[in-house]
PDB file of N, CA and C in Angstrom:
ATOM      1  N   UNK A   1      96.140 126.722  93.221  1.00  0.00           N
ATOM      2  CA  UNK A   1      96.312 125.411  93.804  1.00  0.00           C
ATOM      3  C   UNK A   1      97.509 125.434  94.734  1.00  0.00           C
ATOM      4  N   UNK A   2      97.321 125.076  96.035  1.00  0.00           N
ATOM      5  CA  UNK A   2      98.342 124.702  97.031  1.00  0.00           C
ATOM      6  C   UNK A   2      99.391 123.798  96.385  1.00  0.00           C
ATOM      7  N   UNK A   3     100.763 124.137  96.597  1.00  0.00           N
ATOM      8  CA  UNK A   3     101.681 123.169  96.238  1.00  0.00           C
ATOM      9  C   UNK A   3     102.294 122.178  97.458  1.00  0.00           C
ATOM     10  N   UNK A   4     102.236 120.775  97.021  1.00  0.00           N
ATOM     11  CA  UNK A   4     101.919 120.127  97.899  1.00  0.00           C
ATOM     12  C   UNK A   4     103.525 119.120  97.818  1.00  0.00           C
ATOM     13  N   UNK A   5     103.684 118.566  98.998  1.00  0.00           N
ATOM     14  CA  UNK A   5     104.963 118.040  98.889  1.00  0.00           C
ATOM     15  C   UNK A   5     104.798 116.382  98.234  1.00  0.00           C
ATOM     16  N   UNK A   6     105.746 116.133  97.797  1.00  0.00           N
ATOM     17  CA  UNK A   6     105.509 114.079  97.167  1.00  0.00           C
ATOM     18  C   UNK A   6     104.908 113.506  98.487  1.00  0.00           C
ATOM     19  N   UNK A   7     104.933 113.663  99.606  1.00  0.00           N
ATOM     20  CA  UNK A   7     104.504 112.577 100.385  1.00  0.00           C
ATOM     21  C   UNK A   7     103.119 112.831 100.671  1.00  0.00           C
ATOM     22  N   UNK A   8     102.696 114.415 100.754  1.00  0.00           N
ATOM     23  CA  UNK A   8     101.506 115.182 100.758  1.00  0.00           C
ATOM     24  C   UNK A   8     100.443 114.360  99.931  1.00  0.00           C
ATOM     25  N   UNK A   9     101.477 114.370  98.316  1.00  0.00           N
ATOM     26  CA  UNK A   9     100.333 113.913  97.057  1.00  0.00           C
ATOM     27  C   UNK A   9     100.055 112.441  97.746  1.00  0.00           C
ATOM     28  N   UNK A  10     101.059 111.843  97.477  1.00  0.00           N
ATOM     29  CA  UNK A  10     100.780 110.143  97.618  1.00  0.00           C
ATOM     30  C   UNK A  10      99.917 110.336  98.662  1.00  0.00           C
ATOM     31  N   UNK A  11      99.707 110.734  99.857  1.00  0.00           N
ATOM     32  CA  UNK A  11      98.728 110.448 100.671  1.00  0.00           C
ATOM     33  C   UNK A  11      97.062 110.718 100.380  1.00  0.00           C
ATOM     34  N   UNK A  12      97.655 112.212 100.038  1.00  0.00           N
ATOM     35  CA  UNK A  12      96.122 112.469  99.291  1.00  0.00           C
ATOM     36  C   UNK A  12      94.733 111.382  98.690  1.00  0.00           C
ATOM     37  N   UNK A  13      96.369 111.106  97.216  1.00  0.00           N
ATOM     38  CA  UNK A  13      95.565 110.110  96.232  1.00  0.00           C
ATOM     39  C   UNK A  13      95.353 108.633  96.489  1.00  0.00           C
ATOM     40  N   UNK A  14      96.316 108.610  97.842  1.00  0.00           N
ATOM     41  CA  UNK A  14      95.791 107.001  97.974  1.00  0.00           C
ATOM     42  C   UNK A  14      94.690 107.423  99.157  1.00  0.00           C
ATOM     43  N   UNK A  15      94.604 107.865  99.669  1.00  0.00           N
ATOM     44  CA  UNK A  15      93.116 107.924 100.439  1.00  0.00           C
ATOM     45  C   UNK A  15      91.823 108.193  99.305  1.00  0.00           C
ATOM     46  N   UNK A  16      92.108 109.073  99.011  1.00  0.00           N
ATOM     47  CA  UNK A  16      90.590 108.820  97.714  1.00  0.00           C
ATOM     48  C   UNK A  16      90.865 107.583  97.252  1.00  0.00           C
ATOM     49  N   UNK A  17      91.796 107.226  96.864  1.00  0.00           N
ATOM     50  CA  UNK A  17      92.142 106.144  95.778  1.00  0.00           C
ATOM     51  C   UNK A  17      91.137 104.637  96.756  1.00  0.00           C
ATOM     52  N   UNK A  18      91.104 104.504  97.825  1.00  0.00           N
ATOM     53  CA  UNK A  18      90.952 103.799  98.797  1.00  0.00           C
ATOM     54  C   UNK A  18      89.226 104.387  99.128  1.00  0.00           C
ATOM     55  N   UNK A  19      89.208 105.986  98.958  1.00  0.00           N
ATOM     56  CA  UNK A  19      87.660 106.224  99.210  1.00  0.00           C
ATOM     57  C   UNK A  19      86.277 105.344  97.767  1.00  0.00           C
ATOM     58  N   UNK A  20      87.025 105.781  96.502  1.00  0.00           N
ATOM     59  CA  UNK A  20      86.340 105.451  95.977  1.00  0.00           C
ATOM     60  C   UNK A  20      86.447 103.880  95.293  1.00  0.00           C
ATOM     61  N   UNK A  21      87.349 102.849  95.811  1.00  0.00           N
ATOM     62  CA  UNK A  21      87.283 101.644  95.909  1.00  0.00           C
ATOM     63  C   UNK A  21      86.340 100.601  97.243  1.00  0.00           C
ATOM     64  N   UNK A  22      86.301 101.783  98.235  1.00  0.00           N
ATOM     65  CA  UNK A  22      85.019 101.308  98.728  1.00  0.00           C
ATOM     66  C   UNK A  22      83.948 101.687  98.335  1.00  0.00           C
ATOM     67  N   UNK A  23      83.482 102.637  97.388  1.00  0.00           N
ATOM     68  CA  UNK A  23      81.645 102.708  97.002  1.00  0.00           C
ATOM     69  C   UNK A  23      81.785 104.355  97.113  1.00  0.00           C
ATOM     70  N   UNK A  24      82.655 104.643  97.197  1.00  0.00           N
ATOM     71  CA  UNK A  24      82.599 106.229  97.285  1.00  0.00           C
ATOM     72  C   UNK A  24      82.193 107.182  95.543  1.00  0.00           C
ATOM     73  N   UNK A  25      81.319 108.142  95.697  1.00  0.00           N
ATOM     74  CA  UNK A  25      81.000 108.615  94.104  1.00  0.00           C
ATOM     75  C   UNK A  25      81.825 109.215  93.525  1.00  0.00           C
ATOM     76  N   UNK A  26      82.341 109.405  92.645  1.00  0.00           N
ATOM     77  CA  UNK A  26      83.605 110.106  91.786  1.00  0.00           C
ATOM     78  C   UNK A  26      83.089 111.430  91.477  1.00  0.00           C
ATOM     79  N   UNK A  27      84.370 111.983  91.682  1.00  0.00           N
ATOM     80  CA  UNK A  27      83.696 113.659  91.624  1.00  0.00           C
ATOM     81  C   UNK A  27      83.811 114.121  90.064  1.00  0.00           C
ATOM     82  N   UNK A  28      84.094 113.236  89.266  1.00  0.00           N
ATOM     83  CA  UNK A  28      84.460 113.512  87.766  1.00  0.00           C
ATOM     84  C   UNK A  28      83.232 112.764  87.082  1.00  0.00           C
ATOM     85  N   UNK A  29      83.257 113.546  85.897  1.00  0.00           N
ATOM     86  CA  UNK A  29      82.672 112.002  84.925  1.00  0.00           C
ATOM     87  C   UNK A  29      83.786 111.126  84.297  1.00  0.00           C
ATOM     88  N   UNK A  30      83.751 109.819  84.754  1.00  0.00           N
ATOM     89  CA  UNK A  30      84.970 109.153  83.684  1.00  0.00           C
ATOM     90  C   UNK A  30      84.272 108.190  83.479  1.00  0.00           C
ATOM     91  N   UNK A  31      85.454 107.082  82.850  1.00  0.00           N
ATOM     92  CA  UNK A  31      84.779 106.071  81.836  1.00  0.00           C
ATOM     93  C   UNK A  31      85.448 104.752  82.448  1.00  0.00           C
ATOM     94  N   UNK A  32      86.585 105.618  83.449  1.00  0.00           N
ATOM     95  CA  UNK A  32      87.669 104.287  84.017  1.00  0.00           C
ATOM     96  C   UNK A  32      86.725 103.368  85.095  1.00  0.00           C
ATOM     97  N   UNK A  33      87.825 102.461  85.232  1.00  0.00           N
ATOM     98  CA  UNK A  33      87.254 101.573  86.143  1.00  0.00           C
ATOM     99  C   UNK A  33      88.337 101.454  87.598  1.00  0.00           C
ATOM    100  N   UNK A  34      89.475 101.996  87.223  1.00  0.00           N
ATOM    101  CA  UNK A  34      90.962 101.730  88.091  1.00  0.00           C
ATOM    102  C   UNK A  34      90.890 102.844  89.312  1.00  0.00           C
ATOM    103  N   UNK A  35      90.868 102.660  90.737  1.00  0.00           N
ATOM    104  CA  UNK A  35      90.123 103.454  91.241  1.00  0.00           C
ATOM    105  C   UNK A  35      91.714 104.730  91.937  1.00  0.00           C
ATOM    106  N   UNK A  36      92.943 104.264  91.320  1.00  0.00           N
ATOM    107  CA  UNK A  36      94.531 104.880  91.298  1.00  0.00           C
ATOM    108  C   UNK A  36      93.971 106.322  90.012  1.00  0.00           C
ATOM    109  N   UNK A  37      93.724 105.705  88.946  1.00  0.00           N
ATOM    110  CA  UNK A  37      93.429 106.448  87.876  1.00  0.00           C
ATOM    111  C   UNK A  37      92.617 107.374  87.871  1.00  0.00           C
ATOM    112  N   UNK A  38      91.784 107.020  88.512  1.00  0.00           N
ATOM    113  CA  UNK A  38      90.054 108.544  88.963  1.00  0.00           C
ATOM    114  C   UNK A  38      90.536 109.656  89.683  1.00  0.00           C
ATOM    115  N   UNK A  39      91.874 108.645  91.105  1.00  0.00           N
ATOM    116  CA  UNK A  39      91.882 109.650  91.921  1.00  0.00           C
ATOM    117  C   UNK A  39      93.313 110.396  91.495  1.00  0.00           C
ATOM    118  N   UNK A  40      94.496 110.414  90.607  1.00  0.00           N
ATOM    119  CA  UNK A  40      95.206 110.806  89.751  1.00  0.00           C
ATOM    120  C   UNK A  40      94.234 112.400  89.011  1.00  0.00           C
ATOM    121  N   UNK A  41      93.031 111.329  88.444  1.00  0.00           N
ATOM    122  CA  UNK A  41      92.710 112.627  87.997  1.00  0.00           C
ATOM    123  C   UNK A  41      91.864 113.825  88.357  1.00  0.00           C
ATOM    124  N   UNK A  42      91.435 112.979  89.160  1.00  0.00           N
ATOM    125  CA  UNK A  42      90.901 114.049  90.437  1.00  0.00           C
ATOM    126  C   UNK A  42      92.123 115.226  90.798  1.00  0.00           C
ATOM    127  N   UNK A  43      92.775 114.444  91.751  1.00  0.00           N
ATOM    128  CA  UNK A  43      93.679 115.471  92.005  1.00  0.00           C
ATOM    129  C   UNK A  43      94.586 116.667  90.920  1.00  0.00           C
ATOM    130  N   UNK A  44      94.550 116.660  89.388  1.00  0.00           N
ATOM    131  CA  UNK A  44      95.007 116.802  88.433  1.00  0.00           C
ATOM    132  C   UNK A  44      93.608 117.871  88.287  1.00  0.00           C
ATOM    133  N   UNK A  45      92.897 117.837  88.275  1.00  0.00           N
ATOM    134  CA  UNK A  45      91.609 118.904  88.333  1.00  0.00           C
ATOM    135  C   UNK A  45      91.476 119.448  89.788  1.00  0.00           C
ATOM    136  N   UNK A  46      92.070 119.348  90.512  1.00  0.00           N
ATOM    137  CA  UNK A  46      91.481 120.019  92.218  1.00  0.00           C
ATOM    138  C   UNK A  46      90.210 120.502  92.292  1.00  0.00           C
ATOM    139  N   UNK A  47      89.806 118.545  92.570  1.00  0.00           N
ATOM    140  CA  UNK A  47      88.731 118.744  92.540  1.00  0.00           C
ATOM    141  C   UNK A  47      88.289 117.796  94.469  1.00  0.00           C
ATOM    142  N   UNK A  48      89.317 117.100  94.391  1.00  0.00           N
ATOM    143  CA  UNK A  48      89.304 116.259  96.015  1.00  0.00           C
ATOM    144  C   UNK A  48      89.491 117.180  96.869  1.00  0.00           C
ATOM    145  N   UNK A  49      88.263 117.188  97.785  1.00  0.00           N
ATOM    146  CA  UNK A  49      87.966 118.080  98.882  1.00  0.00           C
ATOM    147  C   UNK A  49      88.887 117.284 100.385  1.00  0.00           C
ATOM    148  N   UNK A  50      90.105 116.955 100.140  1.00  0.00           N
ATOM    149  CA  UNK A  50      91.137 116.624 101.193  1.00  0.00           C
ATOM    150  C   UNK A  50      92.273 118.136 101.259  1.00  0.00           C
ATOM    151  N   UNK A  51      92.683 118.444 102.553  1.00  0.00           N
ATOM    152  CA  UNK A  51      93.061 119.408 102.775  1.00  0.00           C
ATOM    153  C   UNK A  51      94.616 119.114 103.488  1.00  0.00           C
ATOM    154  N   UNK A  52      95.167 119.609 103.411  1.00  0.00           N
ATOM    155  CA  UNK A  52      96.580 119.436 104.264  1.00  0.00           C
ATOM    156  C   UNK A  52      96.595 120.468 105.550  1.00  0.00           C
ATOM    157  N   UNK A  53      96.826 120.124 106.988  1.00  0.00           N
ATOM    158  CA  UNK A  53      96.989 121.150 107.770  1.00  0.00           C
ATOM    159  C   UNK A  53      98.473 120.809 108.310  1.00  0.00           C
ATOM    160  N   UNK A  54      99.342 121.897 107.866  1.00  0.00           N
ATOM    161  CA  UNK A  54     100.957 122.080 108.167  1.00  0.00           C
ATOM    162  C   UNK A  54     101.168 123.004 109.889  1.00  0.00           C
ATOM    163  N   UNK A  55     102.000 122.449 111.067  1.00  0.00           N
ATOM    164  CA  UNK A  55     102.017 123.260 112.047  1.00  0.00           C
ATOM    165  C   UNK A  55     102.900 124.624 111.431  1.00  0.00           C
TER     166      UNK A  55
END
């Protein structure tokens, strides 16, 4: 897993966090409903297909 900087993560997870509060499918099975919490654990499994490109 790429190590990613604090501003890296927060961006990450609030864009999923924001993908799957509009209708987007969860790449996990969960049980939650909190759409901060899915994408927490998404990213916690690298499993969100978001990429960082550094110059």
């Amino acid at each position: 897993m790429e190590s990613y900087t604090r501003y890296e993560k927060a961006r990450i997870i609030g864009a999923r966090a924001l993908q799957i509060s509009m209708g987007a499918p969860t790449l996990i099975n969960v049980d939650k409903s909190d759409p901060l919490e899915i994408a927490l654990r998404e990213f916690a499994e690298n499993v969100i297909p978001i990429t960082v490109k550094r110059r």
